[in-house]
PDB file of N, CA and C in Angstrom:
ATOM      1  N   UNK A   1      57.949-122.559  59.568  1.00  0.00           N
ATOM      2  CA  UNK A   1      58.317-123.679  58.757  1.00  0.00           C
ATOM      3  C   UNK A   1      58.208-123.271  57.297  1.00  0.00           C
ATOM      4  N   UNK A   2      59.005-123.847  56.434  1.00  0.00           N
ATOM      5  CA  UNK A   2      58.764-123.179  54.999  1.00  0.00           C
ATOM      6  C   UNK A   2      59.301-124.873  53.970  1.00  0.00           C
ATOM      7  N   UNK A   3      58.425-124.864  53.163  1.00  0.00           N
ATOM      8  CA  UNK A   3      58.312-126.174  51.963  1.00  0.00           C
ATOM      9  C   UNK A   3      59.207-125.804  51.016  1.00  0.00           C
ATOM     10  N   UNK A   4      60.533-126.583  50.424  1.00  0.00           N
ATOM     11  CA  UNK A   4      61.373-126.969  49.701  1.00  0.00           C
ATOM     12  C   UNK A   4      60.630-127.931  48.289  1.00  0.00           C
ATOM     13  N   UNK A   5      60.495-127.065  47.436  1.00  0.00           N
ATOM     14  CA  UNK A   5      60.314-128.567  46.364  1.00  0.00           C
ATOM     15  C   UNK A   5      61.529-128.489  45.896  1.00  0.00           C
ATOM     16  N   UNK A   6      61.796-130.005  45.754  1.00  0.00           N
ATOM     17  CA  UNK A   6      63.070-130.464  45.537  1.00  0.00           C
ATOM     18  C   UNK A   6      62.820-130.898  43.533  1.00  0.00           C
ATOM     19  N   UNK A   7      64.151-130.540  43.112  1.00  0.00           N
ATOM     20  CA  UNK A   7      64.425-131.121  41.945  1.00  0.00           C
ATOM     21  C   UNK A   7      64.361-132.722  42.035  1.00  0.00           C
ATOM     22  N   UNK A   8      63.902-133.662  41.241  1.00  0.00           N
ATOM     23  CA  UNK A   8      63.637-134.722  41.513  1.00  0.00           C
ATOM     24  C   UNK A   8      64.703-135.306  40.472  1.00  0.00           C
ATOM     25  N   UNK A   9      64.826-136.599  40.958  1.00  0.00           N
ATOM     26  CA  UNK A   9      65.944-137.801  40.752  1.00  0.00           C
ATOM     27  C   UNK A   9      65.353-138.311  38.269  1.00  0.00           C
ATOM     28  N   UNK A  10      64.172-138.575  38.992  1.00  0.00           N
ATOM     29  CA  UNK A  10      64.023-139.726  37.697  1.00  0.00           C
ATOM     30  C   UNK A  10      63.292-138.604  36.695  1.00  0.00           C
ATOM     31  N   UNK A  11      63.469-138.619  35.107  1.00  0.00           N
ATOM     32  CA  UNK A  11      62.408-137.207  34.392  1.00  0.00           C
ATOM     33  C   UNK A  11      61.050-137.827  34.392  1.00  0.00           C
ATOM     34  N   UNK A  12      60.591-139.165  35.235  1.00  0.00           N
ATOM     35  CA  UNK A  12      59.210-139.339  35.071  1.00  0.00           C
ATOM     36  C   UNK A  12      58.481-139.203  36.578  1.00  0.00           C
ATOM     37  N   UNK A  13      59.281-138.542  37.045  1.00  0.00           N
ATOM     38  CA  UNK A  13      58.954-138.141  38.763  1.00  0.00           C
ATOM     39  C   UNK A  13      58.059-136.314  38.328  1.00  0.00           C
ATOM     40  N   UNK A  14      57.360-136.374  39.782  1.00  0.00           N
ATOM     41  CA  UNK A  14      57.079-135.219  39.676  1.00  0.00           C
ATOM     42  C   UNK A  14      57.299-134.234  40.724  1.00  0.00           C
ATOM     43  N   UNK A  15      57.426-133.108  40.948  1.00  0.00           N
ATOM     44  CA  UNK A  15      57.484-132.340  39.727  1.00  0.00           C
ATOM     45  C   UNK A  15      58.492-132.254  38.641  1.00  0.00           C
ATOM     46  N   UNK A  16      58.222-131.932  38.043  1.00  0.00           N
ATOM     47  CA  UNK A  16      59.037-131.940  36.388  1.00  0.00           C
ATOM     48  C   UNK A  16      59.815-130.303  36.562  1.00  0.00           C
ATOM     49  N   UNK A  17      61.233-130.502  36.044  1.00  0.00           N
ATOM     50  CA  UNK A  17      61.734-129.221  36.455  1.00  0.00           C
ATOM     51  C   UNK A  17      60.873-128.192  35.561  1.00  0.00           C
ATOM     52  N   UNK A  18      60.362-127.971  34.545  1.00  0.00           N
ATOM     53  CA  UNK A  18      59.369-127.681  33.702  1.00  0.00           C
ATOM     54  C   UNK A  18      58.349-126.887  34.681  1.00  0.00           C
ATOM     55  N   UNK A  19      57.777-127.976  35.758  1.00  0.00           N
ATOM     56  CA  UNK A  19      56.447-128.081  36.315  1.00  0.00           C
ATOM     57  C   UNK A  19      56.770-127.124  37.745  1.00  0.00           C
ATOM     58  N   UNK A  20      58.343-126.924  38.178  1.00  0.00           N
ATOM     59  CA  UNK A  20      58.976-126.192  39.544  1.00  0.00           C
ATOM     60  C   UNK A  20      58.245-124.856  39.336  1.00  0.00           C
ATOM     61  N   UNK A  21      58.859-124.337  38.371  1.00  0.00           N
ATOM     62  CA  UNK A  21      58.593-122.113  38.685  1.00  0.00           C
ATOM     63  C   UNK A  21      57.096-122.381  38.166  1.00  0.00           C
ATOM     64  N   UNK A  22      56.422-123.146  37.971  1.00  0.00           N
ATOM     65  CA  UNK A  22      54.928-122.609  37.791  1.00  0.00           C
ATOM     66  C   UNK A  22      54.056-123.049  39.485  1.00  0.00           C
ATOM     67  N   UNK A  23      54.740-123.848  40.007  1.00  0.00           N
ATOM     68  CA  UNK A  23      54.161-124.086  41.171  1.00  0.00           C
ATOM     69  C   UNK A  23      54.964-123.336  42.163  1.00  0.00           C
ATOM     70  N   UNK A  24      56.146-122.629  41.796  1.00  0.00           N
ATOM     71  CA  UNK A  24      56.589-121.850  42.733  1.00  0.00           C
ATOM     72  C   UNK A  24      55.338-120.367  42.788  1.00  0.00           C
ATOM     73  N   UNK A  25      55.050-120.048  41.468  1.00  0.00           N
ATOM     74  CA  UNK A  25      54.152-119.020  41.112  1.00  0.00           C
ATOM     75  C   UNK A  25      53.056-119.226  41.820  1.00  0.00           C
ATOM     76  N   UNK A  26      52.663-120.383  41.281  1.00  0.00           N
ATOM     77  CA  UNK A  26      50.955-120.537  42.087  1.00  0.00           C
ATOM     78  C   UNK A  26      50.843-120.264  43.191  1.00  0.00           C
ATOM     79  N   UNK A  27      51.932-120.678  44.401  1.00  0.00           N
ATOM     80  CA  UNK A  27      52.161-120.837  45.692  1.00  0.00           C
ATOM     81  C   UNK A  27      52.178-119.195  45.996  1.00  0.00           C
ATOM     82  N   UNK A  28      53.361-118.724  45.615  1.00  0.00           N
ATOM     83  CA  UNK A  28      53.662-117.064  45.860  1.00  0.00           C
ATOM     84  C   UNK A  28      53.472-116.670  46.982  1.00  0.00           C
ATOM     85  N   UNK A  29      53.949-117.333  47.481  1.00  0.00           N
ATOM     86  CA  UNK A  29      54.536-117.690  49.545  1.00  0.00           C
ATOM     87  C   UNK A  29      55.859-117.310  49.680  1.00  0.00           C
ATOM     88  N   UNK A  30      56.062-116.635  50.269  1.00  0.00           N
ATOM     89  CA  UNK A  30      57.600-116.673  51.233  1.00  0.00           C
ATOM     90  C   UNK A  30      58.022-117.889  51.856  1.00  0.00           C
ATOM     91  N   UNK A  31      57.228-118.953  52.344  1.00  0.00           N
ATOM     92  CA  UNK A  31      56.999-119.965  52.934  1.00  0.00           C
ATOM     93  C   UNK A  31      57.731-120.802  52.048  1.00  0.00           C
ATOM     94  N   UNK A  32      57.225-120.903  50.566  1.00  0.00           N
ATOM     95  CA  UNK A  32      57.437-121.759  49.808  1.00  0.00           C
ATOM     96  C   UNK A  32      57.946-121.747  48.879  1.00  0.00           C
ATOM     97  N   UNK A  33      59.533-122.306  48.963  1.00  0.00           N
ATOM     98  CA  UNK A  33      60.925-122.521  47.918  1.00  0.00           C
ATOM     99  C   UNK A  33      61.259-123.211  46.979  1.00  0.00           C
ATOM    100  N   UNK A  34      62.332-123.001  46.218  1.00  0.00           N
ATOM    101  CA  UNK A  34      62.990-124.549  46.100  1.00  0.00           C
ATOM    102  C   UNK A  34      63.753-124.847  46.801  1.00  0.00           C
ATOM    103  N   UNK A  35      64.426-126.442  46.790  1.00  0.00           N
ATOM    104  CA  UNK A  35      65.371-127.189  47.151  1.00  0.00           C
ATOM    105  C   UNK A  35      66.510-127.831  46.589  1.00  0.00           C
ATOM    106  N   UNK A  36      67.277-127.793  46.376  1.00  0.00           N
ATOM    107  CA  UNK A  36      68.839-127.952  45.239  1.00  0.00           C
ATOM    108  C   UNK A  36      69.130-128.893  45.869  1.00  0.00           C
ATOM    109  N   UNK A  37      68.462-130.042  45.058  1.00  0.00           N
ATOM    110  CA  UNK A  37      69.588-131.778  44.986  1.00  0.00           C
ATOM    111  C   UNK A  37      70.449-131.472  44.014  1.00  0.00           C
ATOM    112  N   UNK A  38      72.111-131.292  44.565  1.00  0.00           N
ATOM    113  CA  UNK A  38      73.027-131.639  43.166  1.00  0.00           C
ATOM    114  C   UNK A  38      73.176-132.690  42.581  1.00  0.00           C
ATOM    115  N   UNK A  39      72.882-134.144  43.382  1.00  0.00           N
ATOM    116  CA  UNK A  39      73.274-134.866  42.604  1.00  0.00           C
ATOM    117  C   UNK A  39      71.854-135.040  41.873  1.00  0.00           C
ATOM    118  N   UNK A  40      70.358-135.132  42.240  1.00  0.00           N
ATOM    119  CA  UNK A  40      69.604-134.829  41.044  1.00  0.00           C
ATOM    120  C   UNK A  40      69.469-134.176  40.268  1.00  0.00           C
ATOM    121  N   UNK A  41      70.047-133.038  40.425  1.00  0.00           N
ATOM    122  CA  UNK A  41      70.085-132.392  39.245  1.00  0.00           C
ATOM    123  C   UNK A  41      71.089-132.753  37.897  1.00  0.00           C
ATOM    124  N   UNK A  42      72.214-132.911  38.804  1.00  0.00           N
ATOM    125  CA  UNK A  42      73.609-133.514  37.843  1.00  0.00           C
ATOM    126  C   UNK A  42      73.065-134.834  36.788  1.00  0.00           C
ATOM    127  N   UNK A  43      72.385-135.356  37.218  1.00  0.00           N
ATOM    128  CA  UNK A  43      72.234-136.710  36.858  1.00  0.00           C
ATOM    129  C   UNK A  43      71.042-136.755  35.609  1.00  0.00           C
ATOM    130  N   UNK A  44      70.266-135.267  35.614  1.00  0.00           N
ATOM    131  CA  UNK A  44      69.146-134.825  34.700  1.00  0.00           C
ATOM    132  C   UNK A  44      70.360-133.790  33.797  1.00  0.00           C
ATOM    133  N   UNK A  45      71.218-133.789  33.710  1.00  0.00           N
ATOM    134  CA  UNK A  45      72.477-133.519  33.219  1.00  0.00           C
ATOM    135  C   UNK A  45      72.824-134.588  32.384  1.00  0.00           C
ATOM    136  N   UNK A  46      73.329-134.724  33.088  1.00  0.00           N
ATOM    137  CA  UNK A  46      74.601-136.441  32.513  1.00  0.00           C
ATOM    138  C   UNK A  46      73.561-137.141  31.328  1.00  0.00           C
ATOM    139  N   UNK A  47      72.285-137.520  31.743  1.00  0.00           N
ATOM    140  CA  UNK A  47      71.271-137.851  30.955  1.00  0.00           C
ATOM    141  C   UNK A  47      70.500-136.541  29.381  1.00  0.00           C
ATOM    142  N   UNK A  48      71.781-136.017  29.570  1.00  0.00           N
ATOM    143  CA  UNK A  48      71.084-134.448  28.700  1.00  0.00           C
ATOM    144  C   UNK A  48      69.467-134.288  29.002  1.00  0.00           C
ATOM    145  N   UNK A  49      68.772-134.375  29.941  1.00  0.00           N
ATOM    146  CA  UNK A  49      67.644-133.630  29.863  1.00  0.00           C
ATOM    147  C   UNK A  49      67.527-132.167  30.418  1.00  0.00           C
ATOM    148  N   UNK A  50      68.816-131.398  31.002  1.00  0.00           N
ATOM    149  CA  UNK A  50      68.691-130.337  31.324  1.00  0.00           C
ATOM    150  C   UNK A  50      70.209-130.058  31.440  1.00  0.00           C
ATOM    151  N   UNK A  51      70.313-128.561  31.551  1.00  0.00           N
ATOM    152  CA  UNK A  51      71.637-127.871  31.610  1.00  0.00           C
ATOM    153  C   UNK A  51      71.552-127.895  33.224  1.00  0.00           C
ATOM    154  N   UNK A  52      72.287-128.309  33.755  1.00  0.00           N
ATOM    155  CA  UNK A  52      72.620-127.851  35.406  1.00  0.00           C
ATOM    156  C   UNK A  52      72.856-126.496  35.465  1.00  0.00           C
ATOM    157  N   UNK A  53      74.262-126.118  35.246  1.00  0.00           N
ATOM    158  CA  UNK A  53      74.365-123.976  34.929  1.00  0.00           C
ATOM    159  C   UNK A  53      73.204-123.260  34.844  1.00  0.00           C
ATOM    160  N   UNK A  54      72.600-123.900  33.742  1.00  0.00           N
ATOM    161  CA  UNK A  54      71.092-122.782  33.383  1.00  0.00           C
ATOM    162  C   UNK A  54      70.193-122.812  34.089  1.00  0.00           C
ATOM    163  N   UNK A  55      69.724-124.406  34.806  1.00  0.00           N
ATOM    164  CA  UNK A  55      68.915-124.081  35.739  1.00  0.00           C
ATOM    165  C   UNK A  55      68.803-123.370  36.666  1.00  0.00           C
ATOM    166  N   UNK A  56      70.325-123.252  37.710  1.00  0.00           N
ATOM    167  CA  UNK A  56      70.907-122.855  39.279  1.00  0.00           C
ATOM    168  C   UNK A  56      70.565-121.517  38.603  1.00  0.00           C
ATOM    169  N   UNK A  57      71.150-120.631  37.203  1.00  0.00           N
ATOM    170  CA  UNK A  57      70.366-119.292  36.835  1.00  0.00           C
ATOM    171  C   UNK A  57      69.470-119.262  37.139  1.00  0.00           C
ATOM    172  N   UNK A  58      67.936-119.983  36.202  1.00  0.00           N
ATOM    173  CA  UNK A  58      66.833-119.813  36.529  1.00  0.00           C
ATOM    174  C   UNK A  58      66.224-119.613  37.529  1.00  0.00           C
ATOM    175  N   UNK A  59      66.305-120.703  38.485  1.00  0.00           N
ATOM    176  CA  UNK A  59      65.406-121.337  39.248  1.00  0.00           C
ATOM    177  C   UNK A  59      66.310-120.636  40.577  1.00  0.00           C
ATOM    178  N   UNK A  60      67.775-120.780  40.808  1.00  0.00           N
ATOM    179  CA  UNK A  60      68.114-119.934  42.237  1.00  0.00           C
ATOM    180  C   UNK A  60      68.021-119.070  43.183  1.00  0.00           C
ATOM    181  N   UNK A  61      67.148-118.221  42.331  1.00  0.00           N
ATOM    182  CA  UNK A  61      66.921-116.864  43.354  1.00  0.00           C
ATOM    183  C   UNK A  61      65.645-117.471  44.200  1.00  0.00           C
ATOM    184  N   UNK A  62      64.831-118.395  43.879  1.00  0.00           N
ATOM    185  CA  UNK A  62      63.996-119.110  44.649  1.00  0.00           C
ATOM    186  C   UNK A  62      64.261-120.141  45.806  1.00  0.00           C
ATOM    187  N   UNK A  63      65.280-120.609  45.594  1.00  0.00           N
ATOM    188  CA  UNK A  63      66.068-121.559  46.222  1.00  0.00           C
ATOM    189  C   UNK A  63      66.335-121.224  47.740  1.00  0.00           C
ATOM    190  N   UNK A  64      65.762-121.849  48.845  1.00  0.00           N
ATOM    191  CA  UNK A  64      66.090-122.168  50.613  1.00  0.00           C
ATOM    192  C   UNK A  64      67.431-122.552  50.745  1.00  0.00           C
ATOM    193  N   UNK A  65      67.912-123.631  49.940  1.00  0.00           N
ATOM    194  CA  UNK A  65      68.758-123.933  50.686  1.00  0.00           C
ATOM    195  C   UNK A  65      69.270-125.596  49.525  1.00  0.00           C
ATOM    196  N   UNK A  66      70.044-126.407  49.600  1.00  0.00           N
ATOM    197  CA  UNK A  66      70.788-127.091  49.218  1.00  0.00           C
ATOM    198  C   UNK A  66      71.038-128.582  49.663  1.00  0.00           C
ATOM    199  N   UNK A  67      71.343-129.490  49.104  1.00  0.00           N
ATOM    200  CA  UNK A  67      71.960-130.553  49.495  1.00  0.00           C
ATOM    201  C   UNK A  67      72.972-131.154  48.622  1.00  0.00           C
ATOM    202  N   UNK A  68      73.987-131.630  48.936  1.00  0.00           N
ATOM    203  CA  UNK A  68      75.177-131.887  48.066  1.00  0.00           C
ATOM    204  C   UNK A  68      75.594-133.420  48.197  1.00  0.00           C
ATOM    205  N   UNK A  69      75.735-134.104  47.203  1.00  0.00           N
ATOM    206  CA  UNK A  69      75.819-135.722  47.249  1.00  0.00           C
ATOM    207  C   UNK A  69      76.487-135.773  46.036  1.00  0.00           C
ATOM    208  N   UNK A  70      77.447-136.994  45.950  1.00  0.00           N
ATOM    209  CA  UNK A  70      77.974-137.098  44.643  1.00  0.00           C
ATOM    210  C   UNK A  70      77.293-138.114  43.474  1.00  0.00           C
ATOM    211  N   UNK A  71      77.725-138.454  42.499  1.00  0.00           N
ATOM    212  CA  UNK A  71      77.243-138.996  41.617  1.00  0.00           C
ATOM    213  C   UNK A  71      78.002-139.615  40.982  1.00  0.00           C
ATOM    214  N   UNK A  72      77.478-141.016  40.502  1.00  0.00           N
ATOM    215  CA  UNK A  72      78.403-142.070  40.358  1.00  0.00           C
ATOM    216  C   UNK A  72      77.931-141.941  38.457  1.00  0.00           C
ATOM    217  N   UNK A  73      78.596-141.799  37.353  1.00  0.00           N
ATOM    218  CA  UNK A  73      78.012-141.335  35.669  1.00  0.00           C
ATOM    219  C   UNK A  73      77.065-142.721  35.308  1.00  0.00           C
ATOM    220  N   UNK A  74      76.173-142.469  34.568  1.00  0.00           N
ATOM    221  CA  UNK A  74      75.224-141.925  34.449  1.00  0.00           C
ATOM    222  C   UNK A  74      74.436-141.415  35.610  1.00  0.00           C
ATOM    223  N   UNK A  75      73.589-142.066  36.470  1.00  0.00           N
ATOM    224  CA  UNK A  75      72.617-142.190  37.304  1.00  0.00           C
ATOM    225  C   UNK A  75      72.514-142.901  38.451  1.00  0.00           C
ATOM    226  N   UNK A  76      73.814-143.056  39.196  1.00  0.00           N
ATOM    227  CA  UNK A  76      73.594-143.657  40.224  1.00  0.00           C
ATOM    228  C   UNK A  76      74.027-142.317  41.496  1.00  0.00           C
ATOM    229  N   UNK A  77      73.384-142.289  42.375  1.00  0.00           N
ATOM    230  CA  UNK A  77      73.185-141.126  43.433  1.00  0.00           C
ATOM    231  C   UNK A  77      73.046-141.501  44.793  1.00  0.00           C
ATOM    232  N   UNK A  78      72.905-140.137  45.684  1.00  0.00           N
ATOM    233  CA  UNK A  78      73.326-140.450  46.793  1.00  0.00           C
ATOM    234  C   UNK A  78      75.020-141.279  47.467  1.00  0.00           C
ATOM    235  N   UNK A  79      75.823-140.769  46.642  1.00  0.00           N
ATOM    236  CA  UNK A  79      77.564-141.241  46.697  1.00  0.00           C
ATOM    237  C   UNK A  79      77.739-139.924  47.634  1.00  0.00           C
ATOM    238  N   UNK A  80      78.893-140.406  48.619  1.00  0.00           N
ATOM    239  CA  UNK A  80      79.193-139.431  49.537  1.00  0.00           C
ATOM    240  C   UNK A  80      80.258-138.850  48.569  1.00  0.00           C
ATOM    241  N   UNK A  81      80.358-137.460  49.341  1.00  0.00           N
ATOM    242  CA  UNK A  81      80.489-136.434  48.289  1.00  0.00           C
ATOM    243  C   UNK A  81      82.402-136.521  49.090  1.00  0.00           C
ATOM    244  N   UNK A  82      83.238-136.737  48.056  1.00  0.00           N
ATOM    245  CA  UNK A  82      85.050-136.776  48.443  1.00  0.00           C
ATOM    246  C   UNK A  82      85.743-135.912  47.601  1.00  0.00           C
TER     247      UNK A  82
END
């Protein structure tokens, strides 16, 4: 079995994308990844608190695996993806 932390929806949720590669570090498990919400991430976008592009750089080579949902502008999520 292996743990996904997921990019989170709201910037007052935690973890804080900030707060991801230092707890990916601490962990320093094979076990333990990230998880790619596009539409949370998009939506910490749309809201300018982060570059989407720069993160999937950063943070991807850590990354399990994915989930894909669309996004309705600003912040509404979970829209099936057409």
């Amino acid at each position: 079995m292996k743990l996904g932390i997921e990019g989170r929806r709201g910037y007052e949720e935690i973890p804080s994308e900030r707060e991801i590669p230092a707890l990916l570090n601490e962990f320093s498990s094979p076990l333990v990844g990230y998880w790619h919400d596009f539409g949370h991430i998009q939506i910490k976008e749309n809201l300018t608190f982060l570059d989407h592009e720069e993160w999937l750089r950063s943070i991807g080579s850590r990354a399990f695996g994915c989930h894909v949902q669309d996004c309705i502008w600003p912040a509404q999520d979970h829209q099936a993806s057409i």
